[in-house]
C-alpha atoms as a PDB file:
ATOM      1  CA  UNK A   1      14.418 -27.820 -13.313  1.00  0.00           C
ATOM      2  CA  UNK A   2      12.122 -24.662 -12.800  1.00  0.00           C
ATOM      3  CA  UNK A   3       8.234 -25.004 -13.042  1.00  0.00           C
ATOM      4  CA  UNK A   4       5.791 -22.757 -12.931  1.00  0.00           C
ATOM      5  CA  UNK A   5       2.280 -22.859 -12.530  1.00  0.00           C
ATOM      6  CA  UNK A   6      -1.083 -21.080 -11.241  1.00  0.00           C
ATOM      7  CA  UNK A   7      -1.546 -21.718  -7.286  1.00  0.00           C
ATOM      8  CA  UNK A   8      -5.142 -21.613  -5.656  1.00  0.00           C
ATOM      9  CA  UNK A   9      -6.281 -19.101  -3.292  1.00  0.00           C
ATOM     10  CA  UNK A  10      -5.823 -20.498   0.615  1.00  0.00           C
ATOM     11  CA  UNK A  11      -4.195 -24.065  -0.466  1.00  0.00           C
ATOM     12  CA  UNK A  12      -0.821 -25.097   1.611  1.00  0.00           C
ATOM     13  CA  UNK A  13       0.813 -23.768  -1.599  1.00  0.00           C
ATOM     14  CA  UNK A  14      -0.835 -20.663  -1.214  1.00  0.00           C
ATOM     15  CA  UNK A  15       0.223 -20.098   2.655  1.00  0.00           C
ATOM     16  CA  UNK A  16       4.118 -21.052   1.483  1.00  0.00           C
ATOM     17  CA  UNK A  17       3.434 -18.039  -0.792  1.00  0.00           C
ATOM     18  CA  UNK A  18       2.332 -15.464   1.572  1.00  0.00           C
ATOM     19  CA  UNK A  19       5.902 -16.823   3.911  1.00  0.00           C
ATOM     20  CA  UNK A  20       7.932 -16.173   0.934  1.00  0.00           C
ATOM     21  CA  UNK A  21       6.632 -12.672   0.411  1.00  0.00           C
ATOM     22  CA  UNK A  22       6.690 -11.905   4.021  1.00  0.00           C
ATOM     23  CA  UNK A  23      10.176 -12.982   4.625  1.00  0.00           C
ATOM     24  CA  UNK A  24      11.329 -10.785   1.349  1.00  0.00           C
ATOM     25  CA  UNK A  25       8.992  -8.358   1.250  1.00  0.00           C
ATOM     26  CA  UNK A  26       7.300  -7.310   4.383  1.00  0.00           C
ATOM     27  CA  UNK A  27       9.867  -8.279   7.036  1.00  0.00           C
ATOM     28  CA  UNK A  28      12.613  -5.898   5.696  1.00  0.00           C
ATOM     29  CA  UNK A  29      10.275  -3.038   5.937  1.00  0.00           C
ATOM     30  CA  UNK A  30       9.109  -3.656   9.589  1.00  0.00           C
ATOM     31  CA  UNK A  31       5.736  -4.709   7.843  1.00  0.00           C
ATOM     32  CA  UNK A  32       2.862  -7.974   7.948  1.00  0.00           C
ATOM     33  CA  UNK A  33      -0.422  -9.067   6.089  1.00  0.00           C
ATOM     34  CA  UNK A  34      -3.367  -8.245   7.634  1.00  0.00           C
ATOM     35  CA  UNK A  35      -6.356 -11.200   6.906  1.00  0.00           C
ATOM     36  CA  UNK A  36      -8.164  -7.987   4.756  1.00  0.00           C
ATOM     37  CA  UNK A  37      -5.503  -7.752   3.023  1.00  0.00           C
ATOM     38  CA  UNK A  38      -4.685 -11.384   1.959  1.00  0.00           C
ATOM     39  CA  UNK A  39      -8.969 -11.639   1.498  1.00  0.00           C
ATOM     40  CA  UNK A  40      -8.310  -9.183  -1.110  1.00  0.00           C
ATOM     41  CA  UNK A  41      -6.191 -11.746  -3.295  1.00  0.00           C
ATOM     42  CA  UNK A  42      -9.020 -14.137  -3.668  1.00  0.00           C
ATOM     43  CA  UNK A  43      -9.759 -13.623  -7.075  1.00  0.00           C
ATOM     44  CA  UNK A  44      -6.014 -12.433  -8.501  1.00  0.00           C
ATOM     45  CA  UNK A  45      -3.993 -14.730 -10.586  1.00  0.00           C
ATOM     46  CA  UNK A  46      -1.260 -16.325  -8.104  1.00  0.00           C
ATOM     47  CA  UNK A  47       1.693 -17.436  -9.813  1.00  0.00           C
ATOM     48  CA  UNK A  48       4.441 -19.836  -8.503  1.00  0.00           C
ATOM     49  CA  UNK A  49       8.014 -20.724  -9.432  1.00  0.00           C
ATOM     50  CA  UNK A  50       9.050 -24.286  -7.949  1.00  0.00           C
ATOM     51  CA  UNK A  51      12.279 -26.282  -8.025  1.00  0.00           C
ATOM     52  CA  UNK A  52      12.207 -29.764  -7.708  1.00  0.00           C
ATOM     53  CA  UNK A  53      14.091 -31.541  -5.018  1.00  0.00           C
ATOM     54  CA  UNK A  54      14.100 -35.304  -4.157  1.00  0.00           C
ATOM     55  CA  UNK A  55      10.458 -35.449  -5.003  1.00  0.00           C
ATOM     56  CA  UNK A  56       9.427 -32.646  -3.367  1.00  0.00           C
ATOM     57  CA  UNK A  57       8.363 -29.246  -4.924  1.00  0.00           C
ATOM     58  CA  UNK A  58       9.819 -26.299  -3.566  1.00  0.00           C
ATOM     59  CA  UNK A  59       7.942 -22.868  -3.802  1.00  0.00           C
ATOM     60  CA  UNK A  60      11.318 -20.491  -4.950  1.00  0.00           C
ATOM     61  CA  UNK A  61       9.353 -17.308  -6.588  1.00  0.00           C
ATOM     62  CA  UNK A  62       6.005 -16.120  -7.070  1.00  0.00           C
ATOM     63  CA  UNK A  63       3.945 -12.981  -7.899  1.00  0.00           C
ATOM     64  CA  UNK A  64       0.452 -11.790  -8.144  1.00  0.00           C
ATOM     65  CA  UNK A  65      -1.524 -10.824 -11.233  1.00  0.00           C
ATOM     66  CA  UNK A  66      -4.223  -8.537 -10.030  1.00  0.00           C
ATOM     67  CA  UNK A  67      -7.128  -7.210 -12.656  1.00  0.00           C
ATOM     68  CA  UNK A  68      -7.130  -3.366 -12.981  1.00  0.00           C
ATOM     69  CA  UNK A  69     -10.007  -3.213 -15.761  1.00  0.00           C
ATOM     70  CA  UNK A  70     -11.144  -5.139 -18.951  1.00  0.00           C
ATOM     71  CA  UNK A  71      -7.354  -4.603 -20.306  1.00  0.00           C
ATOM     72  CA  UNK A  72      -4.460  -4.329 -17.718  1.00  0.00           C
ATOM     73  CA  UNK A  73      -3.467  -6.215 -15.445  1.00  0.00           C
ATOM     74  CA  UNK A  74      -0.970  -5.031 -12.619  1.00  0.00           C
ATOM     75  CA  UNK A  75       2.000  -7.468 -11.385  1.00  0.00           C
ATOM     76  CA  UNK A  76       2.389  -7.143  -7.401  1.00  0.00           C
ATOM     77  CA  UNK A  77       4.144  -9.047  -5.077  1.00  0.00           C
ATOM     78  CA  UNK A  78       7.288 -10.439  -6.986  1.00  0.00           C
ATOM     79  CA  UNK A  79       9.245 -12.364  -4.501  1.00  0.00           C
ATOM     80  CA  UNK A  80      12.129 -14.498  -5.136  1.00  0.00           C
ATOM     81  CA  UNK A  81      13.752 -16.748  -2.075  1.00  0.00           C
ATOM     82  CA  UNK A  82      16.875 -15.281  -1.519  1.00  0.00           C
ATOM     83  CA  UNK A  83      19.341 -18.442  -2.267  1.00  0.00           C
ATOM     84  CA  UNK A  84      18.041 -17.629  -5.659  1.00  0.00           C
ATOM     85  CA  UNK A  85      18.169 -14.554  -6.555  1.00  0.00           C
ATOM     86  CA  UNK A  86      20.464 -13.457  -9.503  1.00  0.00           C
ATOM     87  CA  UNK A  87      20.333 -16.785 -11.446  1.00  0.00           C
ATOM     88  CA  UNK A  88      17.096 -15.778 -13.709  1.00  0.00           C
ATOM     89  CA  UNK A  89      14.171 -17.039 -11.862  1.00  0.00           C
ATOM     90  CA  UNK A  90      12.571 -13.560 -11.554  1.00  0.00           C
ATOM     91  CA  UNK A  91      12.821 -13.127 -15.482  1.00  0.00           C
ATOM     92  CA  UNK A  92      11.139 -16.531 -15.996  1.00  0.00           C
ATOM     93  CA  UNK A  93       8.576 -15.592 -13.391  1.00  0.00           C
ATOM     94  CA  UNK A  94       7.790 -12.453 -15.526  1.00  0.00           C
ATOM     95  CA  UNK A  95       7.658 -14.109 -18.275  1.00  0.00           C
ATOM     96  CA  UNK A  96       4.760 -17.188 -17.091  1.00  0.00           C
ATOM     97  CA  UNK A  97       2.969 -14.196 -15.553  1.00  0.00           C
ATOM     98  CA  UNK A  98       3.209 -11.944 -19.044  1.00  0.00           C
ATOM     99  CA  UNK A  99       1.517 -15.766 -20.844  1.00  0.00           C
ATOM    100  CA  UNK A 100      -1.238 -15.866 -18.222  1.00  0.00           C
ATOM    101  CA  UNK A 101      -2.155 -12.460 -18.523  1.00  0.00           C
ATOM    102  CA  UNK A 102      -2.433 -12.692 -22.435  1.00  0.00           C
ATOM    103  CA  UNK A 103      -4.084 -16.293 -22.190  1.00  0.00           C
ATOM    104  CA  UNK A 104      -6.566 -14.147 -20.073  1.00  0.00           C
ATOM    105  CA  UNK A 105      -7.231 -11.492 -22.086  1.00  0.00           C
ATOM    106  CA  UNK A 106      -5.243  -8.243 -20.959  1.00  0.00           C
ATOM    107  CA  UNK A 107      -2.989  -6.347 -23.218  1.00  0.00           C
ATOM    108  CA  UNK A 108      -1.220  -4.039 -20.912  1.00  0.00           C
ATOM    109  CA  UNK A 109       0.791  -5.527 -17.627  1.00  0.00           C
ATOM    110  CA  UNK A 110       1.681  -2.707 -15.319  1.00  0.00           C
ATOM    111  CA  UNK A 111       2.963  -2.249 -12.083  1.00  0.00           C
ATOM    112  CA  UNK A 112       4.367  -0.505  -8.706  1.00  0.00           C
ATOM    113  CA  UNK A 113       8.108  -1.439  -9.126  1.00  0.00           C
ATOM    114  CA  UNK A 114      10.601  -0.282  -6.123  1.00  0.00           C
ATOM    115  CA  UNK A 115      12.983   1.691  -7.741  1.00  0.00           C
ATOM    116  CA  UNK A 116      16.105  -0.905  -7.122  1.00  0.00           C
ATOM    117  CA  UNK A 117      14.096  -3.044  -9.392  1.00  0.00           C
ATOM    118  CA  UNK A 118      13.388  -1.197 -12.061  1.00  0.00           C
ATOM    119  CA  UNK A 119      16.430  -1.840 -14.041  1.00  0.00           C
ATOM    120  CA  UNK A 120      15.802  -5.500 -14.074  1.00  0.00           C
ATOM    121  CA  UNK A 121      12.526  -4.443 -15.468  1.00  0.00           C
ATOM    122  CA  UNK A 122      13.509  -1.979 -18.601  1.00  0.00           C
ATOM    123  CA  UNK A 123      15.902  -5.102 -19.339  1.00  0.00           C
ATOM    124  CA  UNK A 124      12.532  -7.137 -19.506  1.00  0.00           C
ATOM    125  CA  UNK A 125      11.035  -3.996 -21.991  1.00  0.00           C
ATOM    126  CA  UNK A 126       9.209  -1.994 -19.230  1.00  0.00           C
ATOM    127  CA  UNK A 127       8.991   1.590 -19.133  1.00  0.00           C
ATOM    128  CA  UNK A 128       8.552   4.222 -16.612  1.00  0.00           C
ATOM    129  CA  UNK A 129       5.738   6.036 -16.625  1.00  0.00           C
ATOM    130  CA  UNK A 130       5.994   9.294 -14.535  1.00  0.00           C
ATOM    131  CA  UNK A 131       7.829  10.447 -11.603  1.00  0.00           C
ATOM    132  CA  UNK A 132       9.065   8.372  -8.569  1.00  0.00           C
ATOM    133  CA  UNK A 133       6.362   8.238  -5.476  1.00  0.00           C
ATOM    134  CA  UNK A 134       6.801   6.359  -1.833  1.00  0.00           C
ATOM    135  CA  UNK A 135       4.853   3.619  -1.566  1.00  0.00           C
ATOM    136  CA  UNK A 136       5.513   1.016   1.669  1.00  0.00           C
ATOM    137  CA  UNK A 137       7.847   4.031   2.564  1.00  0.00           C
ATOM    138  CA  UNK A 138      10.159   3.138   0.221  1.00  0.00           C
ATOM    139  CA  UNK A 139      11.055   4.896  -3.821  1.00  0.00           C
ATOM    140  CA  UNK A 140       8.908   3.081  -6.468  1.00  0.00           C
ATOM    141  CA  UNK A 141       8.287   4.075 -10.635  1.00  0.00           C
ATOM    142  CA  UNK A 142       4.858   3.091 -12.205  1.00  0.00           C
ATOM    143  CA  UNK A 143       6.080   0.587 -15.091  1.00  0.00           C
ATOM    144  CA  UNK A 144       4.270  -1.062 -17.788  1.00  0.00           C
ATOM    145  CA  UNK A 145       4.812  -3.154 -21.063  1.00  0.00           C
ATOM    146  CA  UNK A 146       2.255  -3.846 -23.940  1.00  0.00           C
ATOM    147  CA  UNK A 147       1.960  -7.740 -24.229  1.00  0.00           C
END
């Protein structure tokens, strides 16, 4: 069973976030956090996907809900372990993250989706707004969905 909750800013849960995103985001690319970078995520909503196992919770997905103004919100960051991918934990992630961010206010979730992911998002009714720009030298769309 899949749970999802809010994790705190430089907790042990926190650190097994930044490893998953390394390991599936940064690694691939040659790339690492730098400590300005990570400082930077102190006040963004951190989100977490866990599966249980013999007692012990297991971080499996997470993403990062970062304030752009008063209204939108942008989703960075999505990460989901690899044994797990394809079996609908990046949908549920999406769809905790789209709760928070209306529980907090914001109307509008955008964000900087690489372009092999964007399908997965239009199924989850995103839409592409503009033309496709390099970012992390590699194809991304801006997306965004009215919550």
């Amino acid at each position: 069973m899949l749970h999802f909750r809010i994790i705190e800013y430089g907790s042990c849960d926190y650190q097994a976030m930044v490893a998953l995103r390394d390991v599936i985001l940064r690694k691939p690319l040659g790339l690492t956090f730098s400590p300005e970078y990570l400082q930077q995520e102190m006040n963004d909503y951190l989100v977490g996907c866990y599966k249980k196992e013999n007692d012990t919770e297991i971080l499996i997905g997470c993403c990062i809900l970062s304030p752009v103004n008063a209204t939108t919100v942008q989703l960075r960051q999505m990460a989901v372990d690899e044994a797990y991918q394809g079996r609908g934990i990046g949908s549920g992630i999406i769809s905790f993250a789209e709760q928070q961010a209306v529980q907090n206010g914001f109307t509008t979730l955008m964000m900087h989706a690489r372009k092999t992911a964007a399908g997965f998002y239009e199924k989850l009714g995103y839409t592409i707004k503009g033309n496709e720009f390099t970012e992390v030298g590699i194809a991304h769309y801006e997306m965004s969905k009215a919550l």
